[in-house]
Every structure is written in C-alpha cells, then in structure tokens.
N, C-alpha and C. Protein backbone atom coordinates (compact mmCIF):
# COMPACT_ATOMS: atom_id res chain seq x y z
N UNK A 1 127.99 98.68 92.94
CA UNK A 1 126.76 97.93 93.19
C UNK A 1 126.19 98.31 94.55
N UNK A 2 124.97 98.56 94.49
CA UNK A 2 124.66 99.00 95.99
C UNK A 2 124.38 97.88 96.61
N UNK A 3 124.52 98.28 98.08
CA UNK A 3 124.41 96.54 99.19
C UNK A 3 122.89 96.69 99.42
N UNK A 4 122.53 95.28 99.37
CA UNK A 4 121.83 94.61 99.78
C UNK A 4 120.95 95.11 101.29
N UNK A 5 120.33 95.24 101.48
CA UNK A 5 119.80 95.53 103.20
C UNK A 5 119.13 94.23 103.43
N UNK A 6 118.62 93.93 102.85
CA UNK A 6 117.58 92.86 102.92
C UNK A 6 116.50 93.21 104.18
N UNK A 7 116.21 94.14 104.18
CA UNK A 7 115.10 94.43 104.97
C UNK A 7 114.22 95.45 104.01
N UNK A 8 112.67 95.11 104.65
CA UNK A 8 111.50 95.99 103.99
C UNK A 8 110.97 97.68 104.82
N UNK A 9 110.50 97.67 104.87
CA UNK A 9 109.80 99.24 105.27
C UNK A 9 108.40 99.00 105.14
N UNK A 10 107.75 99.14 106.21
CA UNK A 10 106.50 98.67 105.62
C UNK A 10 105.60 99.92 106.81
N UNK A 11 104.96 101.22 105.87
CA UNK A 11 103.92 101.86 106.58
C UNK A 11 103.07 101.36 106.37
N UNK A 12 102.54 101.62 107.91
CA UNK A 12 100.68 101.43 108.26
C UNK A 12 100.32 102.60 108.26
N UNK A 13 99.08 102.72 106.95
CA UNK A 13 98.65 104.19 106.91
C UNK A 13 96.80 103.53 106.48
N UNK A 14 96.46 102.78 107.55
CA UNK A 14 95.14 102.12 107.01
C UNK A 14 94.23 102.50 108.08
N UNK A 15 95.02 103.48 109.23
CA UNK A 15 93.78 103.55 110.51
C UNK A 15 93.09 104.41 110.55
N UNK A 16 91.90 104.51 110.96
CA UNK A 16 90.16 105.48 110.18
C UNK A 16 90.55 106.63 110.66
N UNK A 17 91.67 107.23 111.49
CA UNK A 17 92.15 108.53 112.12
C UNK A 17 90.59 109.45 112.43
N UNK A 18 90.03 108.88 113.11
CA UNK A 18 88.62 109.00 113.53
C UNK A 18 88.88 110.35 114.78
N UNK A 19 90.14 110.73 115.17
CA UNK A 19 90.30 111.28 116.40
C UNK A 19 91.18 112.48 115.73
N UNK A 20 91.67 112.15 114.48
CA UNK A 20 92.44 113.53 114.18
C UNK A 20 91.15 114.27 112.98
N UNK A 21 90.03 113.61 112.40
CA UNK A 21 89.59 114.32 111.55
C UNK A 21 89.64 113.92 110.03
N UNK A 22 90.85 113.99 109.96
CA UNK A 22 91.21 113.81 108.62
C UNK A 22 92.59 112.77 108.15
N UNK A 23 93.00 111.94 107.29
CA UNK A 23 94.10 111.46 107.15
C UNK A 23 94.88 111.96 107.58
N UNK A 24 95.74 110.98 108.62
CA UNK A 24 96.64 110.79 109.71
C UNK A 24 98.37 111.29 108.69
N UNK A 25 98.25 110.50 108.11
CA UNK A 25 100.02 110.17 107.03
C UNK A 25 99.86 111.55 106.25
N UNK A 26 99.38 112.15 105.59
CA UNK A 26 98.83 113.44 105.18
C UNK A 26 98.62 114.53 106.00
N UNK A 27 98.50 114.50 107.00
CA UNK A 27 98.51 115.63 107.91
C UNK A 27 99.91 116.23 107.27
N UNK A 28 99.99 117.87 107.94
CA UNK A 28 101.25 118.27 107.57
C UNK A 28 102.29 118.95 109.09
N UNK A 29 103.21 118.32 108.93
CA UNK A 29 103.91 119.18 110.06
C UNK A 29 105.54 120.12 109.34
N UNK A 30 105.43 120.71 109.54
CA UNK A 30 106.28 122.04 108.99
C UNK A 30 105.88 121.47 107.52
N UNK A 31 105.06 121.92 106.95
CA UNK A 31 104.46 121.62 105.27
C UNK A 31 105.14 120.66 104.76
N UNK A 32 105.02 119.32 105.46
CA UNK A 32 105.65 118.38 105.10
C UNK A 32 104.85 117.26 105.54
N UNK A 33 103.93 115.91 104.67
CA UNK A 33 103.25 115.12 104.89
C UNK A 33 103.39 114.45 106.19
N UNK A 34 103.28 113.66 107.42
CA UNK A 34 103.25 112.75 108.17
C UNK A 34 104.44 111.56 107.32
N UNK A 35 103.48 111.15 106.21
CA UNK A 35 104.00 109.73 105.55
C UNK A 35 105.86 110.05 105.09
N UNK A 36 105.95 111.34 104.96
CA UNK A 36 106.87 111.96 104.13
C UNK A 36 108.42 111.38 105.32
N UNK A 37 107.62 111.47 106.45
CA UNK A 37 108.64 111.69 107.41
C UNK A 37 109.15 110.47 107.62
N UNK A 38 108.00 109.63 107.69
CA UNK A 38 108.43 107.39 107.64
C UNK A 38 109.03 107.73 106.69
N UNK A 39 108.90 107.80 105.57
CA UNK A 39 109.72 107.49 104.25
C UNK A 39 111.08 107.69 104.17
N UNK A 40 111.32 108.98 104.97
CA UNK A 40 112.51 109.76 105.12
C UNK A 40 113.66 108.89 106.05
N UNK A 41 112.46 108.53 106.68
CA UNK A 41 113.49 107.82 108.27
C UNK A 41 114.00 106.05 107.95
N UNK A 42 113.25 105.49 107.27
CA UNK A 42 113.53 104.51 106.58
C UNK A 42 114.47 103.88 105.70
N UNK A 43 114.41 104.94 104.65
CA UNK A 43 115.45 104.88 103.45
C UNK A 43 116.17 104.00 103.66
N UNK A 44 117.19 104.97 104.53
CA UNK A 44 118.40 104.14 104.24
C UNK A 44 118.81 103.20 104.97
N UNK A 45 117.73 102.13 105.27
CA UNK A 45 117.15 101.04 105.81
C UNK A 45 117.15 100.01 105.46
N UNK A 46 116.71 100.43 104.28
CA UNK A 46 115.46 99.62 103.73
C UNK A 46 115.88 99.04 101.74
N UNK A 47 115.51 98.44 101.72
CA UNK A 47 115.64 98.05 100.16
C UNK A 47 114.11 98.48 99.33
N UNK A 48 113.11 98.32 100.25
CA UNK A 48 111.67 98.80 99.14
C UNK A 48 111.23 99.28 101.06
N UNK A 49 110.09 100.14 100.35
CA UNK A 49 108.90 100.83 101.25
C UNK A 49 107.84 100.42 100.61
N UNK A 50 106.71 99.57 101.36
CA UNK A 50 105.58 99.40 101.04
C UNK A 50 104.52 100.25 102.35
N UNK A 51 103.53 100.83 101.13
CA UNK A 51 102.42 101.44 102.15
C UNK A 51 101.14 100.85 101.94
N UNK A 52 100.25 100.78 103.58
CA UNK A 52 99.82 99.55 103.87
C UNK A 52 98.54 100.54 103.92
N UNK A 53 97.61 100.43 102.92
CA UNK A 53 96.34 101.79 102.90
C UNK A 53 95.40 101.29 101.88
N UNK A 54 93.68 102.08 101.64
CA UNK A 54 93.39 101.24 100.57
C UNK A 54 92.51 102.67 100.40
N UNK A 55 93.48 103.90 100.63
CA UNK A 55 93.53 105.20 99.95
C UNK A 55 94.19 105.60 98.93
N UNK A 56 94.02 106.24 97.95
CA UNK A 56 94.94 105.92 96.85
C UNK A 56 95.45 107.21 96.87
N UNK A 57 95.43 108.03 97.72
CA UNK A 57 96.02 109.60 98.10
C UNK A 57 97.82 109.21 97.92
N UNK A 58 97.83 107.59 98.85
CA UNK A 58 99.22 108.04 99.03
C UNK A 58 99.85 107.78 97.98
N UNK A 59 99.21 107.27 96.60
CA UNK A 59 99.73 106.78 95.38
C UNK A 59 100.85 107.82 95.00
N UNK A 60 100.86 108.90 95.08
CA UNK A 60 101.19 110.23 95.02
C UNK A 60 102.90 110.51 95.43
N UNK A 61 103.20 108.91 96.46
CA UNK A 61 104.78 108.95 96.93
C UNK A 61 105.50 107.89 96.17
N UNK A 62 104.56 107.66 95.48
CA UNK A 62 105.15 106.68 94.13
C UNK A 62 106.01 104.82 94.82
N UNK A 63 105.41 104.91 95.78
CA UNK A 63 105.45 103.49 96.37
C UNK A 63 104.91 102.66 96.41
N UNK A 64 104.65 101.06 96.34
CA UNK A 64 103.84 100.30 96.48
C UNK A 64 102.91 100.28 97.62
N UNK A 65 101.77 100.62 97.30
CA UNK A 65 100.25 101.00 98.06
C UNK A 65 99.57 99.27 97.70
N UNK A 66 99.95 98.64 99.05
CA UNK A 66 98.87 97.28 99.14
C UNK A 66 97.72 97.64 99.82
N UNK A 67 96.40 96.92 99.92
CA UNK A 67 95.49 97.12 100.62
C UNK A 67 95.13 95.89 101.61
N UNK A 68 94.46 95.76 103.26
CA UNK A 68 94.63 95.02 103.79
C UNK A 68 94.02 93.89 102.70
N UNK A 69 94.56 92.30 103.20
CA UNK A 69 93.63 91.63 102.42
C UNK A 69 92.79 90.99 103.84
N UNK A 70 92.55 91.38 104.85
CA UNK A 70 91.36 91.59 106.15
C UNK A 70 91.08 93.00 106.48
N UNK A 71 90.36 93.29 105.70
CA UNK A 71 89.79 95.01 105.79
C UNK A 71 89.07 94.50 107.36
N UNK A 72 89.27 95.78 107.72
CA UNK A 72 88.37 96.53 109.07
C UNK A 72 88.86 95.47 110.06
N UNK A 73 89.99 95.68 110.51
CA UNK A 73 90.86 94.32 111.66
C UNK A 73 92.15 94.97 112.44
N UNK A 74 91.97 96.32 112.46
CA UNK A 74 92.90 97.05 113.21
C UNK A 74 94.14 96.76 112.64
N UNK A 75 95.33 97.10 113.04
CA UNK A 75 97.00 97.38 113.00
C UNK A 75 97.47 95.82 112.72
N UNK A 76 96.80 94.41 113.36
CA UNK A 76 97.22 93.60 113.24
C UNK A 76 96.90 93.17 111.54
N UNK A 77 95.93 93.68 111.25
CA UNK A 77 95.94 92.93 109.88
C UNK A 77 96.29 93.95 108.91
N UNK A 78 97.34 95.30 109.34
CA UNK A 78 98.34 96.23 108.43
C UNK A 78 99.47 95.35 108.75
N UNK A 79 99.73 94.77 109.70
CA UNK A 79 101.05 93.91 109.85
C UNK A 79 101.25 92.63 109.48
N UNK A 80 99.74 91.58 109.00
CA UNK A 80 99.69 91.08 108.00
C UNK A 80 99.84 90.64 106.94
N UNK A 81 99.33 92.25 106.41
CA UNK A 81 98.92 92.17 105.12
C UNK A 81 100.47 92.45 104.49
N UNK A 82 101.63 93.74 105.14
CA UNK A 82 102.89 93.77 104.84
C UNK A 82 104.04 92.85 105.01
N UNK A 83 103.36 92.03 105.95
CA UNK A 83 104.39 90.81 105.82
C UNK A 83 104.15 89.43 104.65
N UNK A 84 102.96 89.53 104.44
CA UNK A 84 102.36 88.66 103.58
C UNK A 84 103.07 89.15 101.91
N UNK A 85 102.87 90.70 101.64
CA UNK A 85 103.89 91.10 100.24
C UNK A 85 105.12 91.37 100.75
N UNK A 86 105.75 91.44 101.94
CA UNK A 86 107.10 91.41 101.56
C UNK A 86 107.86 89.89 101.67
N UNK A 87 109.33 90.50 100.77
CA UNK A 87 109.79 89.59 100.52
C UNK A 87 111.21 88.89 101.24
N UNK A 88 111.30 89.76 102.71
CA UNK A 88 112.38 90.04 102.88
C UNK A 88 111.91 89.24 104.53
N UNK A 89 112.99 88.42 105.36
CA UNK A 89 112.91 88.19 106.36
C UNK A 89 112.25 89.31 108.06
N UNK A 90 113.72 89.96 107.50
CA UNK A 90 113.54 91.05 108.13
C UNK A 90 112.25 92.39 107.78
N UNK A 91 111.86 93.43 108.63
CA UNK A 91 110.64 94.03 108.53
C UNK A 91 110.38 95.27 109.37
N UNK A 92 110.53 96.36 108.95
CA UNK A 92 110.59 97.63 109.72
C UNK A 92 109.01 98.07 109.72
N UNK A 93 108.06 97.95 110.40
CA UNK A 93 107.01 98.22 110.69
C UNK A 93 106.94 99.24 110.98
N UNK A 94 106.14 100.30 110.69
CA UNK A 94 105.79 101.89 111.04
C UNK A 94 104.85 102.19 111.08
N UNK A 95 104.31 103.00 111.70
CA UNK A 95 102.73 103.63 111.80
C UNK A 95 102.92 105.36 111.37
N UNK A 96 102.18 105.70 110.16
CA UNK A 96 102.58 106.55 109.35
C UNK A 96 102.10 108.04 110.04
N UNK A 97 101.68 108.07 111.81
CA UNK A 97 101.61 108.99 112.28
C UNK A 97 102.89 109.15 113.15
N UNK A 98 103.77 108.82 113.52
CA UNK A 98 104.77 109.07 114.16
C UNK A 98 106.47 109.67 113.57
N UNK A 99 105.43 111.00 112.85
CA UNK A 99 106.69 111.91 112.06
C UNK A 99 108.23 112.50 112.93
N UNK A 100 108.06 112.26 113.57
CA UNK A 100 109.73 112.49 114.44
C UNK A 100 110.58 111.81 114.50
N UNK A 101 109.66 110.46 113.60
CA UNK A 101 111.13 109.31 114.48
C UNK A 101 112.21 109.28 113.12
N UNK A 102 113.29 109.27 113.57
CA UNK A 102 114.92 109.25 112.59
C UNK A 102 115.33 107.73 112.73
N UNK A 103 115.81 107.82 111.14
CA UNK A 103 116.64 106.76 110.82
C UNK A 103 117.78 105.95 112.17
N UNK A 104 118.29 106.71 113.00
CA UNK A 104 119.27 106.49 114.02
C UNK A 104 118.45 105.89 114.82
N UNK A 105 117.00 106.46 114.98
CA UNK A 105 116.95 105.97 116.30
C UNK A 105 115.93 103.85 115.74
N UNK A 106 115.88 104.30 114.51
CA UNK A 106 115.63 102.76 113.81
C UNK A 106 116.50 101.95 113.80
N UNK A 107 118.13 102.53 113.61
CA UNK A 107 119.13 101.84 113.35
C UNK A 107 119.29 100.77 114.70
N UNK A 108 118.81 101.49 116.18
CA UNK A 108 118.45 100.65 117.51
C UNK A 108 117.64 99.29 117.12
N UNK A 109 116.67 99.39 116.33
CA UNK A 109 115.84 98.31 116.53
C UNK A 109 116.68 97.33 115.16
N UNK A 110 117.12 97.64 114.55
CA UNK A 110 118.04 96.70 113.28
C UNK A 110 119.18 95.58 113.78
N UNK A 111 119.91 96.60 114.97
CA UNK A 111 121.11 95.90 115.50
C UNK A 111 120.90 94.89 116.12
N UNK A 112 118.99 94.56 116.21
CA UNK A 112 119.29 92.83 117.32
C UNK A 112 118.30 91.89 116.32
N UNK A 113 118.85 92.24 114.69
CA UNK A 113 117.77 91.74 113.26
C UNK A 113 118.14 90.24 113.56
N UNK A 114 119.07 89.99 114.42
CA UNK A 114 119.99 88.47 114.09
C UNK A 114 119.85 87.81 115.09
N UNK A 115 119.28 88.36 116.42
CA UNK A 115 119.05 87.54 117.43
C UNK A 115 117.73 87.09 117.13
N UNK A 116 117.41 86.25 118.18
CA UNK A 116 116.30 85.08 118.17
C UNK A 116 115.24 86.00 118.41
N UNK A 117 114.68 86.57 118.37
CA UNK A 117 113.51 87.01 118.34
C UNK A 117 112.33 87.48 117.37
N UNK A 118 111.08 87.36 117.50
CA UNK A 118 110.10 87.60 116.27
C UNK A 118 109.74 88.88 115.69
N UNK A 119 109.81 89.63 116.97
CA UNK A 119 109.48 91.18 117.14
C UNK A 119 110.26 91.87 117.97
N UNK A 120 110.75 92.90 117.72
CA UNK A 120 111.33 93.78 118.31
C UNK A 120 110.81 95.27 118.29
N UNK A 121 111.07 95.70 119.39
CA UNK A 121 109.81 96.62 119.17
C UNK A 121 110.55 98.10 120.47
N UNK A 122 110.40 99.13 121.02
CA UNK A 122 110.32 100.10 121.25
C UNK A 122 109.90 100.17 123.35
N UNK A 123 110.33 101.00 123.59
CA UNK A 123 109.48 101.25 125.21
C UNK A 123 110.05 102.45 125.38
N UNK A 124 109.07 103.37 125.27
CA UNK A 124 108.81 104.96 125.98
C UNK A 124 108.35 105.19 127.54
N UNK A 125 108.64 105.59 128.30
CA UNK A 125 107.72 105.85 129.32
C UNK A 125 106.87 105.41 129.86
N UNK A 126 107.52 103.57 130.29
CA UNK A 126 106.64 102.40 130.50
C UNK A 126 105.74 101.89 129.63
N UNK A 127 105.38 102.50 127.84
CA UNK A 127 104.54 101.93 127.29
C UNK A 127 105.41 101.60 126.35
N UNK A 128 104.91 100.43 125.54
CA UNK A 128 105.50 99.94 124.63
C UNK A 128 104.72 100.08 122.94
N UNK A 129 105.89 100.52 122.16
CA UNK A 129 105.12 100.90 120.50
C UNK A 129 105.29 99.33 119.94
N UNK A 130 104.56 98.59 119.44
CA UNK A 130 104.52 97.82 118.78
C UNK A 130 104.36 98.27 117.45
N UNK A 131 103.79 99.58 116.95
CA UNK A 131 103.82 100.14 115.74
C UNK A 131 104.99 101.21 115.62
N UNK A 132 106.11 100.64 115.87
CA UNK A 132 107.75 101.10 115.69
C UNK A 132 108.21 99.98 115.97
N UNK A 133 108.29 99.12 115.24
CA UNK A 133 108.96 97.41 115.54
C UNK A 133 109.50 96.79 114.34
N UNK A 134 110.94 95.93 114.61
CA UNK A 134 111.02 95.16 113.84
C UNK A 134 110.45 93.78 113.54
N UNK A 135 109.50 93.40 112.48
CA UNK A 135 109.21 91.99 112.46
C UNK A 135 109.70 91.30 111.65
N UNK A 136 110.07 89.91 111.89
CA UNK A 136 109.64 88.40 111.38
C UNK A 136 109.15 88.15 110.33
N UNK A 137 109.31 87.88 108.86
CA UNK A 137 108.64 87.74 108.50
C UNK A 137 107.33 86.25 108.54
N UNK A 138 108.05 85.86 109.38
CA UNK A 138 106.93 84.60 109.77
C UNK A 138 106.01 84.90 111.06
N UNK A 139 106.15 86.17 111.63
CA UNK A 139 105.10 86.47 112.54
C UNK A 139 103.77 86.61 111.69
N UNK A 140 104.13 86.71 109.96
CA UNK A 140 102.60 86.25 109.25
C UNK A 140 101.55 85.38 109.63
N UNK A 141 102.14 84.13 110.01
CA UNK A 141 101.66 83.25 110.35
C UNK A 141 100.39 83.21 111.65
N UNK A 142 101.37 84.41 112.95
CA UNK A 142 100.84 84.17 114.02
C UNK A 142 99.94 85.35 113.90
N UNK A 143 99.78 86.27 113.06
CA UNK A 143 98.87 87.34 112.63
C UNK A 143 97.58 86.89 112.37
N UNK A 144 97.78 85.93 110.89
CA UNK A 144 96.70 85.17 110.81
C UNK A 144 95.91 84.40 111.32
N UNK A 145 96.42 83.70 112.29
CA UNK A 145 95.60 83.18 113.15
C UNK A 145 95.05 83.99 114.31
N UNK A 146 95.51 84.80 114.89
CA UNK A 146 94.65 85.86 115.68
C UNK A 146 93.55 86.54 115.10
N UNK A 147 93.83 86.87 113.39
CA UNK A 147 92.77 87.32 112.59
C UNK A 147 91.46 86.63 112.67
N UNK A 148 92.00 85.12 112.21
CA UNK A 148 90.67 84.28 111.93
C UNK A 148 89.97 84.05 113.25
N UNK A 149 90.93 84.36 114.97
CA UNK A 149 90.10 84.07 116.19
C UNK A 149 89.59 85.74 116.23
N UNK A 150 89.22 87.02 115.59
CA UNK A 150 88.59 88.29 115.26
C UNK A 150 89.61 88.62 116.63
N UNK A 151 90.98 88.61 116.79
CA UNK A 151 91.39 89.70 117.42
C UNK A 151 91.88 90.48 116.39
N UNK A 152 91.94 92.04 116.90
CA UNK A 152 92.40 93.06 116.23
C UNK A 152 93.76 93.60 117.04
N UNK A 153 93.99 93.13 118.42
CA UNK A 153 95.18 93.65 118.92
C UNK A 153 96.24 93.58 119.20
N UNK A 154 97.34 94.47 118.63
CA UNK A 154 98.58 93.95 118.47
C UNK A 154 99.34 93.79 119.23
N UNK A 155 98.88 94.01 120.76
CA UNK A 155 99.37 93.87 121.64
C UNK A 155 99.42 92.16 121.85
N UNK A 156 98.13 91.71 121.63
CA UNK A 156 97.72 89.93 121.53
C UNK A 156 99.33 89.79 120.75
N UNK A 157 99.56 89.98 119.74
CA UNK A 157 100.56 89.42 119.02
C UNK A 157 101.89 89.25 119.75
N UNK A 158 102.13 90.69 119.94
CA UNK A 158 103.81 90.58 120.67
C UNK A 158 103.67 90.16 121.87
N UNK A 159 102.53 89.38 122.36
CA UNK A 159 102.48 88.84 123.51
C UNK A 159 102.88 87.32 123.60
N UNK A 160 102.39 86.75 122.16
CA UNK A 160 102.65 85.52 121.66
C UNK A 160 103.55 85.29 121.34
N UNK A 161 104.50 85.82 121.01
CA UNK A 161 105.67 85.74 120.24
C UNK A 161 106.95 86.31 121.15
N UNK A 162 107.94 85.82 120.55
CA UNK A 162 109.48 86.14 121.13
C UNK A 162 109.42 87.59 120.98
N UNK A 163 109.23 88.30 122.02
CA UNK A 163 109.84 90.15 121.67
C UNK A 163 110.60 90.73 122.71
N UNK A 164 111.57 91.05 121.74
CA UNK A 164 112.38 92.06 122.93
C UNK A 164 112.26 93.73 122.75
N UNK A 165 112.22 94.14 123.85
CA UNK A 165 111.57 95.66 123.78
C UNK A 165 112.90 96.63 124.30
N UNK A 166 112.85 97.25 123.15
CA UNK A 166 114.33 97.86 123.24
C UNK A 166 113.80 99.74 124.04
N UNK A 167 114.27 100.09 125.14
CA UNK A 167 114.18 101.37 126.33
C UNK A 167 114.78 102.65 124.96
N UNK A 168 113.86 102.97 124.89
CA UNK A 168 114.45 104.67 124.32
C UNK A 168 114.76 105.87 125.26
N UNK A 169 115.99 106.28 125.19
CA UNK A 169 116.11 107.37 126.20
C UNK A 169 115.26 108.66 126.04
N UNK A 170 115.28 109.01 126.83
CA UNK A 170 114.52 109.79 128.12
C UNK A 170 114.44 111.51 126.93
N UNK A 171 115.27 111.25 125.99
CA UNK A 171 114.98 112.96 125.11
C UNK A 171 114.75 111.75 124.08
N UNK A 172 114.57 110.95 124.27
CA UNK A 172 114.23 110.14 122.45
C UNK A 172 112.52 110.16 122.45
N UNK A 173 111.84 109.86 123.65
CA UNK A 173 110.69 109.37 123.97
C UNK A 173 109.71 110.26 123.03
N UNK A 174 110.02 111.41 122.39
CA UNK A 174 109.18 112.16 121.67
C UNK A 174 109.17 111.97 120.21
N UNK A 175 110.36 111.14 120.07
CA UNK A 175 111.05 110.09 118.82
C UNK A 175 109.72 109.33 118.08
N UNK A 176 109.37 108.97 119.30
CA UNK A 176 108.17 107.26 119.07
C UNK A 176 106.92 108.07 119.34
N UNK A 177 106.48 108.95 119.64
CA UNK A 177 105.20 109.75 119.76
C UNK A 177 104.37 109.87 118.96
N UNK A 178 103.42 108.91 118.87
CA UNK A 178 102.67 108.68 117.63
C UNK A 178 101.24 110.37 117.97
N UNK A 179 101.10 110.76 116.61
CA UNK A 179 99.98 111.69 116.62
C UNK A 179 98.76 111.45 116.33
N UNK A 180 97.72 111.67 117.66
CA UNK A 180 96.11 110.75 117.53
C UNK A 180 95.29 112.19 117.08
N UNK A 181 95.19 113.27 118.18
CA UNK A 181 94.80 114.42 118.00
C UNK A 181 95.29 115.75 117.31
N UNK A 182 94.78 116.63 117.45
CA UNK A 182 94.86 117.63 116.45
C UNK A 182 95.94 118.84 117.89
N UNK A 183 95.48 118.23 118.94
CA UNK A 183 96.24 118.45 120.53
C UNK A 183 97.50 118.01 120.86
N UNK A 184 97.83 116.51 120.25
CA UNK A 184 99.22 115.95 119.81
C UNK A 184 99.70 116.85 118.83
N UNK A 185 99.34 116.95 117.58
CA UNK A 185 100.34 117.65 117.04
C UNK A 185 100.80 118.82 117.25
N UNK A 186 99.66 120.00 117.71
CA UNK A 186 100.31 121.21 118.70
C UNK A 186 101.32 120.99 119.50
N UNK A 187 101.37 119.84 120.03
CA UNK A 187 102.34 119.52 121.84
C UNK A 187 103.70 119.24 120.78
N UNK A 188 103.54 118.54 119.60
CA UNK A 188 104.77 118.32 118.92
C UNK A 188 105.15 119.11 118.13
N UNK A 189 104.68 120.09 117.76
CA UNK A 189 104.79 121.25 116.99
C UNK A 189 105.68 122.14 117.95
N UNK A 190 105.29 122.30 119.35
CA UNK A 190 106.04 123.14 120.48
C UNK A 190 106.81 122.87 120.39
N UNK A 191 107.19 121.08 120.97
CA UNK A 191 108.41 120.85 121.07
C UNK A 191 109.57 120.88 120.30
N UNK A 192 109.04 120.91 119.23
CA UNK A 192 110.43 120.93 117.90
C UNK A 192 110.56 122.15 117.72
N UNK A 193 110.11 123.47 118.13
CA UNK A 193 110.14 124.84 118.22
C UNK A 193 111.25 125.42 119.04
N UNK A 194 111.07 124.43 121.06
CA UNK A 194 112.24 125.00 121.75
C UNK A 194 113.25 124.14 121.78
C-alpha cells in the first residue's frame, strides 16, 4: 500500500509572463518544459499536483488544471484558488518558473509541516520566495480576505500570518531562482553548464 503524504503540490502557472514573452511553465530548458521540472521536484512529495492556470496548454501533463476563481489578482489569488481545491492540510506551493529547484531542497520546507506555523517559505540572498512555500490550508481564509480588500500581494499575506523563513545555502540560492526574462534563463542556462 503506498503511504499516505498527505500533502498537495500545487503550481502557479497563471502569471501573464509579460517579461519573458511567452508562457513562463512552457518555456524549455535543456528541451524540457519549466512546469516539467515542478512536477519532477514534487512527486515524491506529494499525493496529487494541481496546476493553478486558465491555459489549457498545460492540460497536456495530464493533471488537474483549476482556474483562479479571482481572475486578474496576482499570485495571491493562485494561492487561493489551490488551497480552496485542495484537500489536504498541508500545501507545497510553487511558481512554475523556478525549474532548478529539487525535491531535497523541498524536503527543507516539509520538515517544520508540524510546527505552528501558516507558511513556511524560503530566503535567498536576503530576499524571501513566498512562491516556494509551504502553506496552511486555512491561510485560504486570510487570502480571501486580502482579495476582497483588492490586494494582490503575497508578500501582504506572509506578513499576516505565522511564517517561518527557512535560509538556503549559499550554492542552493540558484535552487529558488525564479525565471522573469529571456536574460534569466541564459544566466541559468550558464550556470548548469559549469
């Protein structure tokens, strides 16, 4: 019988990627999707992967594709809308441009699923990923109400809430490197070269 994880997977692949051109999760790095790489790093995580889009491109990875139910509301209402269909306490949040990051370095944010906190979340190089975080599934709650006051930022959220921000070392930091430009993915393309 396989065990239980009781945790979800939930990509955000809903942002207008207005700065790369073209779909972000679809981009390809070594001929291999963006989304391909969350999926990969997740797995064995996770009990289901839901993708959080209201493109039907990604229908194609044969996963549950929800769409926000607050279109045009930034990252907070992809984190919403995935906590709202999942079914699971626990909640691996991803942003379906940050193809480097590995299962191991997720397994960091899992190990504190049991302490008191709502969000758990990531810190690179003094900044913090809130779109590499574990959530709550009752941070639904505090989503929605930032929605209905028209914030879109998810920073507002993990500000409200219990979060502990777990330090990635110093060769991981390229781990959490989300890709905006077409200039990011060159710089990450190098680096996985030397």
């Amino acid at each position: 019988m396989k065990e239980e994880k009781s945790i979800t997977g939930i990509i955000l692949a809903g942002g207008k990627s207005s700065r790369m051109g073209s779909e972000k999760g679809l981009m390809l790095l070594n001929n291999k999707p963006f989304i391909q790489y969350s999926i990969e790093a997740l797995q064995p995580l996770v009990d289901t992967i839901m993708i959080v889009s209201s493109n039907s491109d990604y229908d194609v990875f044969g996963l549950k594709r929800i769409e926000d139910i607050i279109p045009d509301s930034g990252p907070i209402a992809g984190v919403h809308t995935g906590l709202t269909y999942s079914k699971t306490e626990n909640n691996l949040v991803i942003s379906c441009d940050v193809p480097l990051l590995t299962t191991s370095l997720l397994k960091k944010l899992v190990f504190y699923k049991d302490d008191d906190y709502d969000i758990i979340q990531f810190e690179a190089e003094g900044k913090t990923s809130p779109l590499v975080a574990l959530y709550k599934k009752h941070c639904v709650d505090k989503c929605k109400e930032l929605l209905i006051d028209g914030e879109k930022r998810l920073r507002k959220l993990v500000l409200a809430l219990r979060t502990k921000t777990v330090s990635v070392l110093n060769k991981e930091h390229i781990l959490v490197t989300n890709i905006n430009t077409i200039e990011d993915l060159k710089r990450i393309t190098n680096a996985i070269k030397h």
